[in-house]
N, C-alpha and C. Protein backbone atom coordinates (compact mmCIF):
# COMPACT_ATOMS: atom_id res chain seq x y z
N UNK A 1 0.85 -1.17 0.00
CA UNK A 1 0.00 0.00 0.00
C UNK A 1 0.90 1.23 0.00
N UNK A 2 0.41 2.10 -1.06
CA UNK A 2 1.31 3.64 -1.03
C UNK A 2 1.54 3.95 0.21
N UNK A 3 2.04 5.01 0.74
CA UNK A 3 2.48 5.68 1.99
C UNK A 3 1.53 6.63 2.31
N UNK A 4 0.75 7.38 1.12
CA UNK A 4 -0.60 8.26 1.45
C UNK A 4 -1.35 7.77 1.85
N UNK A 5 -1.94 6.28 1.19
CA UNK A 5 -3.18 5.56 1.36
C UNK A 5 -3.46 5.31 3.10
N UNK A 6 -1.52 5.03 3.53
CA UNK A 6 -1.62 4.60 4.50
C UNK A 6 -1.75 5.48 5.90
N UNK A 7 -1.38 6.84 5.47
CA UNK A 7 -1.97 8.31 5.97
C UNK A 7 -3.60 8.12 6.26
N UNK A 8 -3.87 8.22 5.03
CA UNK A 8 -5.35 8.07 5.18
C UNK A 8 -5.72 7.18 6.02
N UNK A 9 -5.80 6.23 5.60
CA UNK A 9 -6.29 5.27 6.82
C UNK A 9 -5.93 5.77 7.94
N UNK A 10 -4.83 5.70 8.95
CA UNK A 10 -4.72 5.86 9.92
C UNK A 10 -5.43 7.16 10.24
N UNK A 11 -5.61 8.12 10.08
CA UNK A 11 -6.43 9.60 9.90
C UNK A 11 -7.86 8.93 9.89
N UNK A 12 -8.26 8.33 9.47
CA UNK A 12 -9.31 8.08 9.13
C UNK A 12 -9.99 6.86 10.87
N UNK A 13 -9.46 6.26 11.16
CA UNK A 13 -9.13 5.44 11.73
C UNK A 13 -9.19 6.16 13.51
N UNK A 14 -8.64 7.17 13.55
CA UNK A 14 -7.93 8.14 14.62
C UNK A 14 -9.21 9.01 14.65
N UNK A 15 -10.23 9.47 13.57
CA UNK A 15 -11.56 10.35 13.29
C UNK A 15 -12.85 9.21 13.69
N UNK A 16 -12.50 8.25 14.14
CA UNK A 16 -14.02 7.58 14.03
C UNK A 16 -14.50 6.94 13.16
N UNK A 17 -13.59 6.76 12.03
CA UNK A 17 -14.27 6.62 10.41
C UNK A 17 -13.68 4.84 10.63
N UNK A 18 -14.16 3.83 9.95
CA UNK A 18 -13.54 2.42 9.68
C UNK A 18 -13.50 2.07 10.59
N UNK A 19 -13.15 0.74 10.77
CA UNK A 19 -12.85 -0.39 11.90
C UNK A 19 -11.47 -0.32 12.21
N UNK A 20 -11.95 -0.36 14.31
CA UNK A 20 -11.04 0.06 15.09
C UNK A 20 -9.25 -1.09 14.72
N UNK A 21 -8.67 -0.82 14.97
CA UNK A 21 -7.68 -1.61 14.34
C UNK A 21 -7.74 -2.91 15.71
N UNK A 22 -8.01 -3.11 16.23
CA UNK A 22 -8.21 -4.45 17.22
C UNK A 22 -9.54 -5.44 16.34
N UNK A 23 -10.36 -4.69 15.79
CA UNK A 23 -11.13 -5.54 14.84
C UNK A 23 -10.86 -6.01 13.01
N UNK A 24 -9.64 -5.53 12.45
CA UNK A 24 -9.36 -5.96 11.34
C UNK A 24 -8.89 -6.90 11.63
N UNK A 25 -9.07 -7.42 10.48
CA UNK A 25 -8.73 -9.20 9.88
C UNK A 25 -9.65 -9.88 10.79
N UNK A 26 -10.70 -9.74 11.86
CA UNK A 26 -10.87 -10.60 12.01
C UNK A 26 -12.37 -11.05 11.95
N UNK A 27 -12.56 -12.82 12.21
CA UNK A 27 -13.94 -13.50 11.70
C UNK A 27 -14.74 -12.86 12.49
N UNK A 28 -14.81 -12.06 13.38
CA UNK A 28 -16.26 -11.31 14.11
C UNK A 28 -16.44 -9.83 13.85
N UNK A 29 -15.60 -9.57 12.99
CA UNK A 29 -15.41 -7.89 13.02
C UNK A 29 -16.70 -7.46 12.64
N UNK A 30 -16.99 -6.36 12.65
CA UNK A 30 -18.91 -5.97 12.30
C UNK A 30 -18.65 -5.41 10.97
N UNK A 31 -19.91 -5.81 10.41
CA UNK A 31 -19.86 -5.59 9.08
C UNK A 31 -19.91 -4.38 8.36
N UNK A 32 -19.24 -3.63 7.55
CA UNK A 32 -18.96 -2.43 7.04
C UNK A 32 -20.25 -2.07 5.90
N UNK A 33 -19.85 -1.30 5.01
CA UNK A 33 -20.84 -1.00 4.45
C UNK A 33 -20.70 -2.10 3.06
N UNK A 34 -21.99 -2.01 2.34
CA UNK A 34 -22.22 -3.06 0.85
C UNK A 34 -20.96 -2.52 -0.05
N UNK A 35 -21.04 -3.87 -0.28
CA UNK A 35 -19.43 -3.85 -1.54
C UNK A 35 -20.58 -3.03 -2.88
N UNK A 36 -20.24 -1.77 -2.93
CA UNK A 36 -20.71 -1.19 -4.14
C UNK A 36 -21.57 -0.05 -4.12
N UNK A 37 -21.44 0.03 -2.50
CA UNK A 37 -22.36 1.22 -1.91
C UNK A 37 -22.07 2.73 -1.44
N UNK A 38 -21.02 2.47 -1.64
CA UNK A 38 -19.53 3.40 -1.02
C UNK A 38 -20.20 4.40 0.18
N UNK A 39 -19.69 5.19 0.48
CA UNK A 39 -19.82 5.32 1.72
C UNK A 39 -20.98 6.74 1.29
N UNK A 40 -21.87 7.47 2.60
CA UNK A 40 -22.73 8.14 2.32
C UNK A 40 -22.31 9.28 1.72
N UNK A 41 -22.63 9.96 0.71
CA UNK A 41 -22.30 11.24 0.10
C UNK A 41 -21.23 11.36 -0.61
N UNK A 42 -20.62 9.81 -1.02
CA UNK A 42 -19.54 9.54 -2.32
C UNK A 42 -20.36 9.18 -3.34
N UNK A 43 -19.96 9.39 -4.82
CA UNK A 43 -20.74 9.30 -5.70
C UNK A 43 -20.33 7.55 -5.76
N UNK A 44 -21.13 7.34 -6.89
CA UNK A 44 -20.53 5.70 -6.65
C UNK A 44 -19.69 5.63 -8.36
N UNK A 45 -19.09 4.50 -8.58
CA UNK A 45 -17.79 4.72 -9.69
C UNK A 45 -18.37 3.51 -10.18
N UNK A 46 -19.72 2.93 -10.23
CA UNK A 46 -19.99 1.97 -11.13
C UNK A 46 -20.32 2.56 -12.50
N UNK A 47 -19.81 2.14 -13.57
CA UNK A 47 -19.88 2.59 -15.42
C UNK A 47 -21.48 2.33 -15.45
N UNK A 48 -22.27 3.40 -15.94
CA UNK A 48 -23.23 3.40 -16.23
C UNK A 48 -23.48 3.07 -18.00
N UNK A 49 -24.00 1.87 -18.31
CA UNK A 49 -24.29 1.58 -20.28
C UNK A 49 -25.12 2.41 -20.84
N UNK A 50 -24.63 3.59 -21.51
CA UNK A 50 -24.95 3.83 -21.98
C UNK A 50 -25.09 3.16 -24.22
N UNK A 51 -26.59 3.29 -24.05
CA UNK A 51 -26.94 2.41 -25.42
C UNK A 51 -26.91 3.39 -26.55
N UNK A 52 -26.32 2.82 -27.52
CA UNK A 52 -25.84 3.47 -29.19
C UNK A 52 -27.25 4.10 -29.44
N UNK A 53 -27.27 5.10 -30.41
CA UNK A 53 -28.36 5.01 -30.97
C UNK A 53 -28.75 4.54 -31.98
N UNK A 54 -29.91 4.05 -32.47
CA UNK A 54 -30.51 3.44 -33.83
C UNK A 54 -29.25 3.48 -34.66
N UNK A 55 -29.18 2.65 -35.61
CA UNK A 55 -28.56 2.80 -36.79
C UNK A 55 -29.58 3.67 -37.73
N UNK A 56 -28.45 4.96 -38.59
CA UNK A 56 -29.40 5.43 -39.59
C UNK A 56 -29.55 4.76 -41.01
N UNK A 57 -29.07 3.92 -41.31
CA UNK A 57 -29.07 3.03 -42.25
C UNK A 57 -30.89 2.44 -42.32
N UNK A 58 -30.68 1.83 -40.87
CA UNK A 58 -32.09 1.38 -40.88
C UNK A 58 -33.53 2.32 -41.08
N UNK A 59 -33.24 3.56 -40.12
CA UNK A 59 -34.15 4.53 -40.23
C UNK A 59 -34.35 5.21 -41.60
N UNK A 60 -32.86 5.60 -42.37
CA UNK A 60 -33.79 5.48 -43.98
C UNK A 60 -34.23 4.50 -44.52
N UNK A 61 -34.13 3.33 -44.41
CA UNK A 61 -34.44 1.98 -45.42
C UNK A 61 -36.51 2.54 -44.60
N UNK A 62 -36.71 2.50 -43.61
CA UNK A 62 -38.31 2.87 -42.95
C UNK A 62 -38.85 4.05 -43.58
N UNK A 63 -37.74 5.17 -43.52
CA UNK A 63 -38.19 6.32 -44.20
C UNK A 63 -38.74 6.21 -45.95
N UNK A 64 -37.97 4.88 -47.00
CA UNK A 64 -38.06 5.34 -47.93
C UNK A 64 -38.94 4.18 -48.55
N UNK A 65 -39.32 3.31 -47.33
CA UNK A 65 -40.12 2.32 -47.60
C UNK A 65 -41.38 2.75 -47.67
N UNK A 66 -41.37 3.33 -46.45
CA UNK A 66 -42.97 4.35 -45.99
C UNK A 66 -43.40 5.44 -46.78
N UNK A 67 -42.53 6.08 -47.39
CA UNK A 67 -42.66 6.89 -48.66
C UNK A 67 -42.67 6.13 -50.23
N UNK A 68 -42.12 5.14 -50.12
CA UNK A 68 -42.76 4.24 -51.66
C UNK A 68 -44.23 3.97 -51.14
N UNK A 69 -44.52 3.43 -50.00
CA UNK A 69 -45.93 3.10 -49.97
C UNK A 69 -47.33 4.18 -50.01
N UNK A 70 -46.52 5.40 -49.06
CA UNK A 70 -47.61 6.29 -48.88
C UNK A 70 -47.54 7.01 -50.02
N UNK A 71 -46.66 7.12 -51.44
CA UNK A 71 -47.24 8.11 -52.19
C UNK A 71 -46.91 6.88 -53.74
N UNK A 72 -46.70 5.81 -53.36
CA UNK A 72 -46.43 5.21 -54.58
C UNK A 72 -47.68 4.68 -54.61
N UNK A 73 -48.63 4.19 -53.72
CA UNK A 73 -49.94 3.73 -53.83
C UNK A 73 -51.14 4.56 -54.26
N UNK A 74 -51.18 5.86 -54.08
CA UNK A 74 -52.35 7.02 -54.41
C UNK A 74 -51.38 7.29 -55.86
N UNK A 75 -50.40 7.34 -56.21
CA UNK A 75 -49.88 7.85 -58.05
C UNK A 75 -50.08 6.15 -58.36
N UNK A 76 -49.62 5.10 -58.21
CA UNK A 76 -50.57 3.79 -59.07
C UNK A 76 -51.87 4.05 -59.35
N UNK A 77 -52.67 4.00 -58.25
CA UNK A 77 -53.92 4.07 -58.78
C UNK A 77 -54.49 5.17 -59.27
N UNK A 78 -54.26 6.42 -59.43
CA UNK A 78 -53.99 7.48 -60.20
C UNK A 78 -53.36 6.85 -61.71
N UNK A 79 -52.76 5.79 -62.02
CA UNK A 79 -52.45 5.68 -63.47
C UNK A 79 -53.08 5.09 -63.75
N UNK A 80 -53.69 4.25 -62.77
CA UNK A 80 -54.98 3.12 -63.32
C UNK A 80 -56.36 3.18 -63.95
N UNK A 81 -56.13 4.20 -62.78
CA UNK A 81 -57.36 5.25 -63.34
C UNK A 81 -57.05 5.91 -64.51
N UNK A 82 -56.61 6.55 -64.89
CA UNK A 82 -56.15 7.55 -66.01
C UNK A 82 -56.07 6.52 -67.51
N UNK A 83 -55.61 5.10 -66.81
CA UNK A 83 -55.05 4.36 -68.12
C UNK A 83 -56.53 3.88 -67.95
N UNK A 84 -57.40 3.77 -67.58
CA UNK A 84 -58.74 3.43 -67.82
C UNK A 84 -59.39 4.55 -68.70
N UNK A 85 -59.21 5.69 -68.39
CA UNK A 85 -60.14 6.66 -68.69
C UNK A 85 -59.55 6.49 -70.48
N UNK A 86 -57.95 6.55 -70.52
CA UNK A 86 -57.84 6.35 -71.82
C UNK A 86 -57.67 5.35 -72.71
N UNK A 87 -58.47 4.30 -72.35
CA UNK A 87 -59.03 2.91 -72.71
C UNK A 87 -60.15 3.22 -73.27
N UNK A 88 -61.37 4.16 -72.51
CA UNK A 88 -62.46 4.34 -72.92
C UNK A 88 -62.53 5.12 -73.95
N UNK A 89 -61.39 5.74 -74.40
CA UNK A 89 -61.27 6.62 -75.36
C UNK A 89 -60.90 5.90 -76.85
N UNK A 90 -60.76 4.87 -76.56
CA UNK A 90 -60.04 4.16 -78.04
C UNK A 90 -60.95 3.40 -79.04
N UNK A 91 -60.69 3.59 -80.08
CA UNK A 91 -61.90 3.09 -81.23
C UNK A 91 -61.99 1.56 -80.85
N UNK A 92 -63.21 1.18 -80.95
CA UNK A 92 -63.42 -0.04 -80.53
C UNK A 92 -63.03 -1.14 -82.09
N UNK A 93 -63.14 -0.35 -83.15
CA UNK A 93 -62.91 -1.01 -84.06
C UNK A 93 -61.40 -0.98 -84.50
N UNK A 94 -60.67 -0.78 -83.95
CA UNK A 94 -59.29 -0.85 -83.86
C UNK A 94 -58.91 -2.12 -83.02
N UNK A 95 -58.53 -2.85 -83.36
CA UNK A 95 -58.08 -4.42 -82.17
C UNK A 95 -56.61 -3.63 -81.62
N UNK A 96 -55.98 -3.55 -82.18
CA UNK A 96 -54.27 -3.28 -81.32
C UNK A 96 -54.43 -2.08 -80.55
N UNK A 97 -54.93 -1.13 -81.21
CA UNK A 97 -55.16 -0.31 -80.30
C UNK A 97 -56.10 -0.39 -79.10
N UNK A 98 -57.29 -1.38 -78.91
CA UNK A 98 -57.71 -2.18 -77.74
C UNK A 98 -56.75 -2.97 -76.84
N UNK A 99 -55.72 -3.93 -77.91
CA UNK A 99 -55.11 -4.59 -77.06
C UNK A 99 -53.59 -3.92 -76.02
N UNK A 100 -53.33 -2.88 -77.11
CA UNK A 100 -52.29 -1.76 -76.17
C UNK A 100 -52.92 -1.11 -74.86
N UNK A 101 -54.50 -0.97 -75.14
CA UNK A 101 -54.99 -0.10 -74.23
C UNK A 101 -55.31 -1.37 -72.42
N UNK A 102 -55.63 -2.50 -73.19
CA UNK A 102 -56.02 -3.92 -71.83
C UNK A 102 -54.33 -3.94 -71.68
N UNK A 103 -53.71 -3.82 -72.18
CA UNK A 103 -52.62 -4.59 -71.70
C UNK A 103 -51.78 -3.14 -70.89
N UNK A 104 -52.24 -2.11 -71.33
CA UNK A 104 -51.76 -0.55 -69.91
C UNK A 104 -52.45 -0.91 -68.77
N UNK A 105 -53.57 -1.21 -68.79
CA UNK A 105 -54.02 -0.87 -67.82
C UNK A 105 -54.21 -2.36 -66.92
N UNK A 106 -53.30 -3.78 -67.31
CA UNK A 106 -52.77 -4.60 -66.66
C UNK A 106 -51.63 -4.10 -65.92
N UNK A 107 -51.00 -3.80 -66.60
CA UNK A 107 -49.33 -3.39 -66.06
C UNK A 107 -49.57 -2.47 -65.13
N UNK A 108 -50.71 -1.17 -65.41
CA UNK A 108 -50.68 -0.61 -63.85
C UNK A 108 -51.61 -0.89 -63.05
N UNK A 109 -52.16 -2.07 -63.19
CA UNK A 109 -53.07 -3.15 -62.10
C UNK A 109 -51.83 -3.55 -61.10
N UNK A 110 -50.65 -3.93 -62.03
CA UNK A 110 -49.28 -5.09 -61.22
C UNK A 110 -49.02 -3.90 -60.49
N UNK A 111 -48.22 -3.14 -61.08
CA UNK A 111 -47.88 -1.42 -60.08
C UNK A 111 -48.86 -0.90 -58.96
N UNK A 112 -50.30 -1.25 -59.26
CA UNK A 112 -50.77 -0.78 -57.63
C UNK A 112 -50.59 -2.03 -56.70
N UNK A 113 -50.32 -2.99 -56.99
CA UNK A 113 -50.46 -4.15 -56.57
C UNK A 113 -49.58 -4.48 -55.85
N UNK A 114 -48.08 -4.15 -56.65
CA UNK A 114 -46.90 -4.29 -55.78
C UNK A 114 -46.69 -2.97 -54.92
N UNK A 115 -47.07 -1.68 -55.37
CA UNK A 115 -47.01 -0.36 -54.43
C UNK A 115 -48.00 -0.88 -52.78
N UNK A 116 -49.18 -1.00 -53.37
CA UNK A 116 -50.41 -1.06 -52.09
C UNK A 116 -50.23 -2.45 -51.38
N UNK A 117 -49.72 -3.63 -51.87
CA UNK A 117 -49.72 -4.41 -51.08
C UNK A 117 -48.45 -5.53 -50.49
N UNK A 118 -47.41 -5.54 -51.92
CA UNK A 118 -45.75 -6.28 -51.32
C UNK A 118 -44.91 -5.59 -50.79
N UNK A 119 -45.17 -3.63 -51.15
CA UNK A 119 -44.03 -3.22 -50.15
C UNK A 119 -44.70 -3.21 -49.11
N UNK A 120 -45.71 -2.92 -48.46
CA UNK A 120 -45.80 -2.89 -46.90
C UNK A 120 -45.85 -4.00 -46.50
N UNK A 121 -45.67 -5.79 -47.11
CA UNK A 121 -45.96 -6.47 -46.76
C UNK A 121 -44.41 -7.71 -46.48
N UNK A 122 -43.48 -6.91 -47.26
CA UNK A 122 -42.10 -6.86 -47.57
C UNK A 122 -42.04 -6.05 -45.80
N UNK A 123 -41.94 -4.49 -46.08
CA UNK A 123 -41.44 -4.33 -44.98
C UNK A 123 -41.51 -4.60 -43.70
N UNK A 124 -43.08 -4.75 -43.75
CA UNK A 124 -43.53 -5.65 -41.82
C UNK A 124 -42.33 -7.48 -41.85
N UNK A 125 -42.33 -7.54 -42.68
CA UNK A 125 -41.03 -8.84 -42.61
C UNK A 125 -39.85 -8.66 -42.37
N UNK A 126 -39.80 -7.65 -43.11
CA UNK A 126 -38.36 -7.07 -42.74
C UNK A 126 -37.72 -6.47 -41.59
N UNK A 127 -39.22 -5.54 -40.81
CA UNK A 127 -39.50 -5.01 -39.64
C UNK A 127 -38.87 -6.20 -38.50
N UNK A 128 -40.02 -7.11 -38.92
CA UNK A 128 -39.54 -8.16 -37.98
C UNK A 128 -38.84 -8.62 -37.70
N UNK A 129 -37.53 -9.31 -38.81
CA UNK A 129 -36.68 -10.27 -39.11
C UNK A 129 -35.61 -8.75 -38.46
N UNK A 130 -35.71 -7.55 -38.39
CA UNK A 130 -34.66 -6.69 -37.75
C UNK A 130 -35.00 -6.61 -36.67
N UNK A 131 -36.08 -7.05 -35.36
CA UNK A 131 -36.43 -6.62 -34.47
C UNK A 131 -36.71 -5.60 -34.27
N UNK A 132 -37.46 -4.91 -35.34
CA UNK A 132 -38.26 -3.97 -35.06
C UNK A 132 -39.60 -3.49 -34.80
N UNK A 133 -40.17 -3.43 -33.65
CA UNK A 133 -41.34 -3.17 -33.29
C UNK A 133 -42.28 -2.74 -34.24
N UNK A 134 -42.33 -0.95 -33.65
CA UNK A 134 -42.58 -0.23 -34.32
C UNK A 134 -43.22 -0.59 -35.79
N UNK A 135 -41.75 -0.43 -36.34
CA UNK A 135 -41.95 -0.50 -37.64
C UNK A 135 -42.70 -1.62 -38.38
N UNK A 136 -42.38 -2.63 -37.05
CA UNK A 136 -43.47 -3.78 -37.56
C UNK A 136 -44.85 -3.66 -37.68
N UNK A 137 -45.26 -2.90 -36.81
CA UNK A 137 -46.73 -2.92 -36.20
C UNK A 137 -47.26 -1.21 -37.73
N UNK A 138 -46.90 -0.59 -37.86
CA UNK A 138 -46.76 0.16 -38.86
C UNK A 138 -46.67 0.03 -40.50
N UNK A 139 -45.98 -1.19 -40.26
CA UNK A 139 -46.04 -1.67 -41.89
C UNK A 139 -47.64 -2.96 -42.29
N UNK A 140 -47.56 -3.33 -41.35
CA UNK A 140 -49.23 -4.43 -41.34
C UNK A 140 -49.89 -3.93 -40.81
N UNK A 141 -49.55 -2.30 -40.35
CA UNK A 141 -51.53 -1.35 -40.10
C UNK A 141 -51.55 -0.65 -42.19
N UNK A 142 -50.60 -0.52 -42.37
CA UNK A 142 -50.33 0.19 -43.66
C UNK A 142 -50.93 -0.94 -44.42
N UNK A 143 -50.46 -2.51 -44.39
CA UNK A 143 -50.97 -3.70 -45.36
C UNK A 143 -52.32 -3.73 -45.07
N UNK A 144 -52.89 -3.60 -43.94
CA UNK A 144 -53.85 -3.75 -43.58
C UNK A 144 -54.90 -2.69 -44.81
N UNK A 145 -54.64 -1.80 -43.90
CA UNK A 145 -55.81 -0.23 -44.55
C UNK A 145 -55.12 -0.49 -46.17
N UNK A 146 -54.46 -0.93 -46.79
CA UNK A 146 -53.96 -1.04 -48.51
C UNK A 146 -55.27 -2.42 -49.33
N UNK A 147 -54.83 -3.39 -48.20
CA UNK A 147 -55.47 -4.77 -48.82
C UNK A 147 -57.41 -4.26 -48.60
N UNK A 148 -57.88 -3.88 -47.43
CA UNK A 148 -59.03 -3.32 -47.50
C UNK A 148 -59.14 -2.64 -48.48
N UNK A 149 -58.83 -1.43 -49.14
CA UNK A 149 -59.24 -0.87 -49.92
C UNK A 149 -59.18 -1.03 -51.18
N UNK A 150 -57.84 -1.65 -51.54
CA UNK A 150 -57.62 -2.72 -52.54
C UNK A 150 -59.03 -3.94 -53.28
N UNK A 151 -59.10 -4.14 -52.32
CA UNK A 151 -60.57 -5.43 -51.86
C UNK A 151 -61.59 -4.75 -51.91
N UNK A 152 -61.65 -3.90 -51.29
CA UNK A 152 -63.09 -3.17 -51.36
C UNK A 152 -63.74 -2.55 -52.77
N UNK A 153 -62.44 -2.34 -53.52
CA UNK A 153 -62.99 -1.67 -54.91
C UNK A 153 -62.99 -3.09 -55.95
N UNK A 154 -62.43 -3.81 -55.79
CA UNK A 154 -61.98 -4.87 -56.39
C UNK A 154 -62.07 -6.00 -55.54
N UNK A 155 -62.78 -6.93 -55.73
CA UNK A 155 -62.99 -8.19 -55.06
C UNK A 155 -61.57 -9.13 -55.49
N UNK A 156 -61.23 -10.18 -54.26
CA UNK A 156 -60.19 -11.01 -55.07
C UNK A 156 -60.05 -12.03 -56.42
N UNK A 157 -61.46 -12.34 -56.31
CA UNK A 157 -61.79 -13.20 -57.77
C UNK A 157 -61.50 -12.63 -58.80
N UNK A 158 -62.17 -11.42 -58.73
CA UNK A 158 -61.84 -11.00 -60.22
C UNK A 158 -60.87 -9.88 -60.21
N UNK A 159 -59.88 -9.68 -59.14
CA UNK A 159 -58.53 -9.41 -59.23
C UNK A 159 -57.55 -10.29 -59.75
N UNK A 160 -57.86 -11.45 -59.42
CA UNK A 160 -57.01 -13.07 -59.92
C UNK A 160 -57.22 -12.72 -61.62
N UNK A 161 -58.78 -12.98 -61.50
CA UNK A 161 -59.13 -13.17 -63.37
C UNK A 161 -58.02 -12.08 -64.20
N UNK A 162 -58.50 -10.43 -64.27
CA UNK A 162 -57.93 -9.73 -64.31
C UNK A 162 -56.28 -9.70 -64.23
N UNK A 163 -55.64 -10.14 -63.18
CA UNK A 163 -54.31 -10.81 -63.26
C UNK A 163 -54.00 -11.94 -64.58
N UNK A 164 -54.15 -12.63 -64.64
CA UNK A 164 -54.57 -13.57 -64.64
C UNK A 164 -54.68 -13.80 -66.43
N UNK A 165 -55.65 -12.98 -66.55
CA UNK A 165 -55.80 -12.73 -68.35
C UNK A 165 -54.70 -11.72 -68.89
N UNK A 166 -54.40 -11.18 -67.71
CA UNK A 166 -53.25 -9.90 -68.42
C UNK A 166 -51.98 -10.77 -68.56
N UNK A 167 -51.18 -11.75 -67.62
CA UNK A 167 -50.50 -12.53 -67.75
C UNK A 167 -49.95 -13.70 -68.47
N UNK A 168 -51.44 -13.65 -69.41
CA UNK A 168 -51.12 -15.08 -70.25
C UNK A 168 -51.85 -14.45 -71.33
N UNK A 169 -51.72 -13.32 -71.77
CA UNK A 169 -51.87 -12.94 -73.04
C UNK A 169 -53.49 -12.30 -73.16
């Protein structure tokens, strides 16, 4: 032991403070204070963990997921619509120009399809498989309110058909 330490003590020792020196080392001595408690009005020197924050990697991959869904789903069906309206516009006695016009407005059937219902359904998996709460519970309220409304204008049967005929010609 340094030569200060050993100042101290004895000072300390001589004030009232620690066990009288007739009671060190031994099996009856009275018990001092908790190993980790230090004495009253010392701070204590245990390392407090402090935790990283989020990775931002992850928080944009949420940010740009949630933004393909929330504005890639209202501009799909915005083309669907539009590629309908200019379906209705095409001479019926024209065949190619019918079949250019069924076969637009398949392709942006697939585009609302994958906007409104595989990315949010992608990311609640992804949510998960990262342990992410949140984002989990956020991406299958998003699949949720997508597949309802999806469904609601369009039944699944003849979403399949519709699929279905656009796919095989």
């Amino acid at each position: 032991m340094s030569p200060k330490k050993r100042r101290q003590r004895r000072r300390g020792r001589e004030n009232g403070r620690g066990p009288a020196p007739e009671h060190a080392g031994r099996a009856g001595a009275p018990p001092g204070p908790e190993p980790g408690a230090g004495a009253p009005g010392r701070v204590s020197r245990t390392p407090v963990v402090v935790h990283d924050p989020p990775d931002r990697r992850v928080t944009a991959l949420w940010v740009v997921l949630g933004l393909l869904w929330g504005l890639g789903s209202p501009l799909a069906l915005a083309v669907l619509l539009f590629t309908t309206l200019d379906a209705a516009a095409v001479d019926p006695a024209d065949p190619r120009g019918a079949a250019r016009a069924v076969d637009a407005i398949g392709t942006s059937l697939i585009w609302l399809l994958v906007l409104a219902l595989v990315v949010p359904a992608l990311s609640a998996v992804a949510a998960v498989v990262l342990r992410r709460k949140i984002a989990a519970i956020g991406f299958t309220a998003a699949l949720a309110v997508s597949a309802a409304l999806v469904f609601w204008a369009m039944p699944p049967a003849e979403l399949w058909d519709a699929l279905r005929a656009h796919l095989t010609g």
